[in-house]
Protein backbone atom coordinates (compact mmCIF):
# COMPACT_ATOMS: atom_id res chain seq x y z
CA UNK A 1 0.00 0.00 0.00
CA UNK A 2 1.90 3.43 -0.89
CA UNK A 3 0.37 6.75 0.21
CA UNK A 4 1.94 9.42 -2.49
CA UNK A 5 1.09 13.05 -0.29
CA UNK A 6 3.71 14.26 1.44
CA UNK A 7 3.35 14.34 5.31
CA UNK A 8 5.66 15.97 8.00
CA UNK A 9 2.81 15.35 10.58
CA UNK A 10 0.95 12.75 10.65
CA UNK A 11 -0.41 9.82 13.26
CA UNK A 12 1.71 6.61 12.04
CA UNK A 13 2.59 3.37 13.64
CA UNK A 14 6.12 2.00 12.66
CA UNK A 15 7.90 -1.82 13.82
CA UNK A 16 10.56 -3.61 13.00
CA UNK A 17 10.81 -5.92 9.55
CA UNK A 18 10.77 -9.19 10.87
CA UNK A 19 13.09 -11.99 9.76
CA UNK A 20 10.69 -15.14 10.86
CA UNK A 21 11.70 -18.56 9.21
CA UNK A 22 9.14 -20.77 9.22
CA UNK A 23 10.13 -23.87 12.30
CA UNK A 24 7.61 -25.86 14.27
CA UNK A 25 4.09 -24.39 12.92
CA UNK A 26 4.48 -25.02 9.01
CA UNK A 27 1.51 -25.79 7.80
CA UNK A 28 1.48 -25.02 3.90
CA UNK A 29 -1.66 -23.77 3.99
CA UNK A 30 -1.32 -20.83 6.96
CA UNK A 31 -0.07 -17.79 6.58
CA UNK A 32 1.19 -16.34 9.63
CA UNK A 33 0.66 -18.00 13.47
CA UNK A 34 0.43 -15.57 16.51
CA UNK A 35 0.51 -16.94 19.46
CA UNK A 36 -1.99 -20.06 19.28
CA UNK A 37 -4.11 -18.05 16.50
CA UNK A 38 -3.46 -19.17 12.94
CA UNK A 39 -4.62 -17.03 9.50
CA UNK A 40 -5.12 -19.19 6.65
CA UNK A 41 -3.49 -18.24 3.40
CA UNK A 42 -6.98 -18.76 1.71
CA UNK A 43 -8.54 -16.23 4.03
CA UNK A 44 -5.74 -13.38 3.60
CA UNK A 45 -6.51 -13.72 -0.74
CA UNK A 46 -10.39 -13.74 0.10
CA UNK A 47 -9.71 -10.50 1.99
CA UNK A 48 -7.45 -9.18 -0.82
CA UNK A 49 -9.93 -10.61 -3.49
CA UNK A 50 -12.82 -9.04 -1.89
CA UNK A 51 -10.92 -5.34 -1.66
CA UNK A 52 -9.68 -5.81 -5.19
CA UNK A 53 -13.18 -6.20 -6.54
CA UNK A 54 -14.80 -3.40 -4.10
CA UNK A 55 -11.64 -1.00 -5.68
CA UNK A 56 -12.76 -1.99 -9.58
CA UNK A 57 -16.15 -1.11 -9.24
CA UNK A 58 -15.62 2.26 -7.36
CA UNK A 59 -13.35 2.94 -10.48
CA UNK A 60 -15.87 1.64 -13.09
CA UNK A 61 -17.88 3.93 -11.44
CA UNK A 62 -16.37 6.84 -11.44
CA UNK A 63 -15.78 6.47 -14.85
CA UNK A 64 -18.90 6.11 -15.83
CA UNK A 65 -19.53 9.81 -14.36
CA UNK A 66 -16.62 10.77 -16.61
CA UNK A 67 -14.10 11.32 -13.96
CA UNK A 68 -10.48 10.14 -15.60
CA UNK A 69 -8.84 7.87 -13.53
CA UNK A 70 -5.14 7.98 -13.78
CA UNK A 71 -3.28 4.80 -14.84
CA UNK A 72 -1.72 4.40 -11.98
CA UNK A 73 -4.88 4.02 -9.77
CA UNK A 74 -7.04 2.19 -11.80
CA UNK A 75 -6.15 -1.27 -9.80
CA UNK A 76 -6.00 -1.42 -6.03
CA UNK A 77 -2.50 -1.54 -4.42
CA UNK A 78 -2.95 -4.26 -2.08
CA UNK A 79 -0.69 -7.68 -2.15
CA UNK A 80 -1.17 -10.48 0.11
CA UNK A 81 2.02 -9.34 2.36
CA UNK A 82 -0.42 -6.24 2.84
CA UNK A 83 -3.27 -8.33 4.12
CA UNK A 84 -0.41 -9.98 6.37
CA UNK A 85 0.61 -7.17 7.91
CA UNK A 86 -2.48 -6.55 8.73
CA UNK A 87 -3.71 -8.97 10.36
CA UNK A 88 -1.19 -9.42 12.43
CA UNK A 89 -0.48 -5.90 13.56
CA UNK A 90 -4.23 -5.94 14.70
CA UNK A 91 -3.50 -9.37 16.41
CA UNK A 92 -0.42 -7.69 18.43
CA UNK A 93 -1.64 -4.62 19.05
CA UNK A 94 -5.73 -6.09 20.53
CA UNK A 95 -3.11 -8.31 22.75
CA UNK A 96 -1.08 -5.30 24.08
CA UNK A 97 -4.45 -3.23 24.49
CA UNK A 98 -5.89 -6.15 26.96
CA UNK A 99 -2.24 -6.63 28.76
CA UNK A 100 -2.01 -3.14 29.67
CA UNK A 101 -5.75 -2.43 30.35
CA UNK A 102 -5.48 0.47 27.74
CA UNK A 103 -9.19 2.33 26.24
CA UNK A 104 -10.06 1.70 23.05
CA UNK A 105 -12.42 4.37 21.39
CA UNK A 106 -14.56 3.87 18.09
CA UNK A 107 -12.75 6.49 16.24
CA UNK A 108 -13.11 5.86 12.93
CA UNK A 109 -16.22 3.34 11.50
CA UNK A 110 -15.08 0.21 8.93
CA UNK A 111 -18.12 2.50 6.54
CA UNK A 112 -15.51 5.74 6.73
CA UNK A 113 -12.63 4.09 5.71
CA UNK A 114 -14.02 1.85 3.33
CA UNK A 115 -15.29 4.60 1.60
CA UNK A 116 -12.05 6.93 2.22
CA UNK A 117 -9.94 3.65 0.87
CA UNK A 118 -12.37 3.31 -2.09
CA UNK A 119 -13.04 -0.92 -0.82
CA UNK A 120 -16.47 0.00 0.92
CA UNK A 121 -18.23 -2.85 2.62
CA UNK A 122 -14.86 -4.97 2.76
CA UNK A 123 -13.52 -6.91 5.55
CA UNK A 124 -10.18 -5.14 4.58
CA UNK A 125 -12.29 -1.99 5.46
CA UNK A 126 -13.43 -3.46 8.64
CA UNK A 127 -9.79 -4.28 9.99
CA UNK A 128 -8.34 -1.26 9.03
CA UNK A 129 -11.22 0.73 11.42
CA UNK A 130 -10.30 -1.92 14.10
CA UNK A 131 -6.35 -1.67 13.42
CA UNK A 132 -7.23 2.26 13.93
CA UNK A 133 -8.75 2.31 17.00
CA UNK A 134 -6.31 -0.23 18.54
CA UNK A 135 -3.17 2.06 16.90
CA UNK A 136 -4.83 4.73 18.84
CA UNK A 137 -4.98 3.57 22.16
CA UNK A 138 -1.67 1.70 21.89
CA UNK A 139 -0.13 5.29 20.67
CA UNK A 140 -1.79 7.10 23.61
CA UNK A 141 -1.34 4.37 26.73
CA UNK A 142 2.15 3.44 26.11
CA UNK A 143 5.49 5.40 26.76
CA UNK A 144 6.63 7.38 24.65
CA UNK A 145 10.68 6.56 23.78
CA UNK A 146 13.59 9.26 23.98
CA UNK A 147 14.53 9.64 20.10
CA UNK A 148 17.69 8.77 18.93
CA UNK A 149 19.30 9.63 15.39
CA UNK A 150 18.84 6.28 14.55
CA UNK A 151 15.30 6.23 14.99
CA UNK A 152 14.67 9.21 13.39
CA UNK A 153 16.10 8.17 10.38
CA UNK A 154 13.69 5.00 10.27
CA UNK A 155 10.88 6.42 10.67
CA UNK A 156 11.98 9.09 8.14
CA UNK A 157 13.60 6.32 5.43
CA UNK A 158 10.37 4.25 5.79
CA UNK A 159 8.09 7.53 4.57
CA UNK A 160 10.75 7.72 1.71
CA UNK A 161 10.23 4.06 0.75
CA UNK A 162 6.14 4.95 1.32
CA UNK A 163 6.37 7.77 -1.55
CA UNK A 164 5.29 9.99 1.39
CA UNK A 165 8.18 12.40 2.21
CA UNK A 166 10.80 13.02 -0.31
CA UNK A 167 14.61 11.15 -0.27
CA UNK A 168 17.44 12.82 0.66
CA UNK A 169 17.31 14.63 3.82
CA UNK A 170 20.29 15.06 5.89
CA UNK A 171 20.16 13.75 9.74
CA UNK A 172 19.85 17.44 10.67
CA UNK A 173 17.01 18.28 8.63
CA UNK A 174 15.32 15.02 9.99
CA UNK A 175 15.73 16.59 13.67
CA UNK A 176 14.63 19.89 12.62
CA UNK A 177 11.46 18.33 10.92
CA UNK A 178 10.87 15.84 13.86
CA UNK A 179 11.44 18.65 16.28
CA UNK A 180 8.13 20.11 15.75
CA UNK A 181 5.87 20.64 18.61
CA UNK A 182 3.24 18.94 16.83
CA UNK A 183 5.55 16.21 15.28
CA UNK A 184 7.60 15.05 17.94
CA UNK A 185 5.13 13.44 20.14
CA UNK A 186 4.17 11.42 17.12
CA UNK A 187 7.47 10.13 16.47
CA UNK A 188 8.28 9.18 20.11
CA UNK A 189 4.79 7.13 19.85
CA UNK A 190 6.04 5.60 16.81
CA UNK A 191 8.77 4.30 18.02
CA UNK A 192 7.70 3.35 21.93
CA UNK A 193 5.05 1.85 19.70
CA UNK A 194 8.23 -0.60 17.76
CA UNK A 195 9.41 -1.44 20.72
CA UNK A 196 6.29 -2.81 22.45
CA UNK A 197 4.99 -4.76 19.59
CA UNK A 198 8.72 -6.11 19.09
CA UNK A 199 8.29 -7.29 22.45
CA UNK A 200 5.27 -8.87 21.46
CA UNK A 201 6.50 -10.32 18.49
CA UNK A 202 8.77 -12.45 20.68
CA UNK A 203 6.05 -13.53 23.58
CA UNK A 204 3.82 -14.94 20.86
CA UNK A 205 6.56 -16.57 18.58
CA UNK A 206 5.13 -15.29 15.19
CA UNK A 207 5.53 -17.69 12.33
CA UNK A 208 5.13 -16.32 8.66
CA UNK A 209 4.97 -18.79 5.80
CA UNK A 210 7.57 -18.14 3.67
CA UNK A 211 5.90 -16.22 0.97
CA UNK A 212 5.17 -13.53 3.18
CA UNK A 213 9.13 -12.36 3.78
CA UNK A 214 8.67 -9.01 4.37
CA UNK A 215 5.75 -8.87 7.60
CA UNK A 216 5.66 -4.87 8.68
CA UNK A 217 3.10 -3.45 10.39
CA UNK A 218 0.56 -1.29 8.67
CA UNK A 219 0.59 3.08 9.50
CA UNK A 220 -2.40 4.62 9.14
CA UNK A 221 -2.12 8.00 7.59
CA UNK A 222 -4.47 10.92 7.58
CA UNK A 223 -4.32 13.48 5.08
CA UNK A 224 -6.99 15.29 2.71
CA UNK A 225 -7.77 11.18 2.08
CA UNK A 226 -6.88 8.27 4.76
CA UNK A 227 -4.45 6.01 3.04
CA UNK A 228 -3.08 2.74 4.82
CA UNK A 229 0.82 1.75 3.83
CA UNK A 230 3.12 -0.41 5.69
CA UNK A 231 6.14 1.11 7.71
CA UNK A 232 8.80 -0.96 8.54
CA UNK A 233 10.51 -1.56 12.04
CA UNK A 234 12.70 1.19 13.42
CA UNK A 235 15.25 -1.15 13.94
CA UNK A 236 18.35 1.20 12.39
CA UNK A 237 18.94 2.82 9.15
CA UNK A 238 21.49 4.37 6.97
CA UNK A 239 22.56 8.01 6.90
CA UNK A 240 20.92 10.17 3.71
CA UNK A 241 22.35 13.05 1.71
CA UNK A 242 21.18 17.03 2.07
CA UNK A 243 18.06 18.24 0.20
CA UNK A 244 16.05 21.17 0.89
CA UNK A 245 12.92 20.45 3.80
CA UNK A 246 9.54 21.13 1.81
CA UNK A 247 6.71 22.83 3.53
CA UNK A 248 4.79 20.28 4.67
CA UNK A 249 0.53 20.04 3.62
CA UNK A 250 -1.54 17.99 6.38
CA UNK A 251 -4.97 17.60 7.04
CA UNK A 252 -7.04 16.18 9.40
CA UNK A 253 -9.93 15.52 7.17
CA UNK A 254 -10.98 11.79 6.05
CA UNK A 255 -12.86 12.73 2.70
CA UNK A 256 -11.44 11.74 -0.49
CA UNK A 257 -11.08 14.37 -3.05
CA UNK A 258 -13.18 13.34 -5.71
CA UNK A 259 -11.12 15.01 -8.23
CA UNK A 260 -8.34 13.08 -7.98
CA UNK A 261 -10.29 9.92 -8.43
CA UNK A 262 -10.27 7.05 -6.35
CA UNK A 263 -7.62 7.06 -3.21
CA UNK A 264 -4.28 5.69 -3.38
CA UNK A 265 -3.28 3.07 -1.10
């Protein structure tokens, strides 16, 4: 899934690329185990399916009002390692919400996002509102981590790889973006968010089947449309080169811009 707006502020949910060989649990037929919960690799291409087919007709549609829909988003962005991610993030995260006692508020309905995704009346649709709400509480009940350079720079490289910020900001400029007063609690979430669900990771002795290699958990990103893209664990990253800091465009609304045509995810 690949957001392509630029954000400097925005409510995202990062953790660490996991490297899970498949040992003990191997079933070819599951996808991913958590715990003693199992996802079957028919179930995560029924979800995909499903969204796939919701995203066509929205586009068919729109079409058919004589709205041009670029190239580029005439076919829904979504991959089984998306549906993945996804499913297990929510797994991780509804565990850490019940360890730690932590609120969980209906802020966002599975009707919303379906519609702001362009996959109305989809399961996908469904878990993203639940992955939401749980990214919420999880981002307001747990502590928030001291940033380091390091971190900074993942959170910043995996926005790069998302299409969402642009490439080639030095470590400075990364600071002096993530310094914000409105940024920087959102970063230190992000990353005291890693670190729990790394934790977690661990406890419940994920599996992936092998043709899921890549398992990140998804961000949710809120802009002038809500776009879901996966952000990879803040686990380290490289330095970058120097390039100008744009001004950064946010908003807080969740209505897709009809003349763009149908949202990119």
């Amino acid at each position: 899934m690949r957001a392509r707006r630029l954000i400097a502020a925005a409510s995202v949910a990062a953790v660490a690329v996991l490297s899970l060989a498949a040992c003990g649990r191997s079933a070819p037929d599951v996808a991913v185990y958590v715990g003693d919960t199992s996802y079957s690799i028919d179930r995560v291409d029924a979800i995909r399916d499903e969204a796939a087919t919701a995203y066509a007709a929205v586009v068919k549609a729109a079409e058919e009002q004589g709205q041009t829909v670029p190239a580029e988003r005439r076919q829904l962005d979504l991959d089984g390692q998306d549906v993945v991610n996804l499913l297990v993030g929510l797994d991780l995260g509804k565990r850490i919400v019940a360890e730690k006692h932590l609120q969980l508020a209906d802020g966002i309905s599975a009707t919303d996002i379906g519609q702001a995704l362009n996959v109305p009346d989809t399961e996908y649709a469904k878990l993203a509102a639940e992955w939401y709400d749980v990214f919420y509480a999880l981002g307001q009940g747990l502590p928030k981590a001291e940033l380091s350079d390091v971190d900074r720079t993942a959170v910043y490289e995996a926005l790069v790889k998302a299409n969402v910020a642009p490439p080639g900001w030095s470590v400075e400029e990364q600071r002096q973006a993530f310094a914000d007063p409105t940024i920087a609690p959102q970063v230190s979430a992000v990353v005291g968010l890693s670190e729990a669900l790394k934790a977690e990771v661990d406890r419940q002795d994920v599996q992936v089947n092998p043709r899921y290699p890549a398992l990140a958990v998804p961000a949710l990103l809120q802009l002038r449309t809500i776009s879901l893209y996966d952000l990879p664990y803040v686990d380290g990253a490289d330095q970058v080169t120097d390039i100008s800091t744009p001004e950064p465009e946010v908003s807080d609304s969740t209505e897709a811009d009809p003349s763009t045509g149908p949202a990119t995810t």
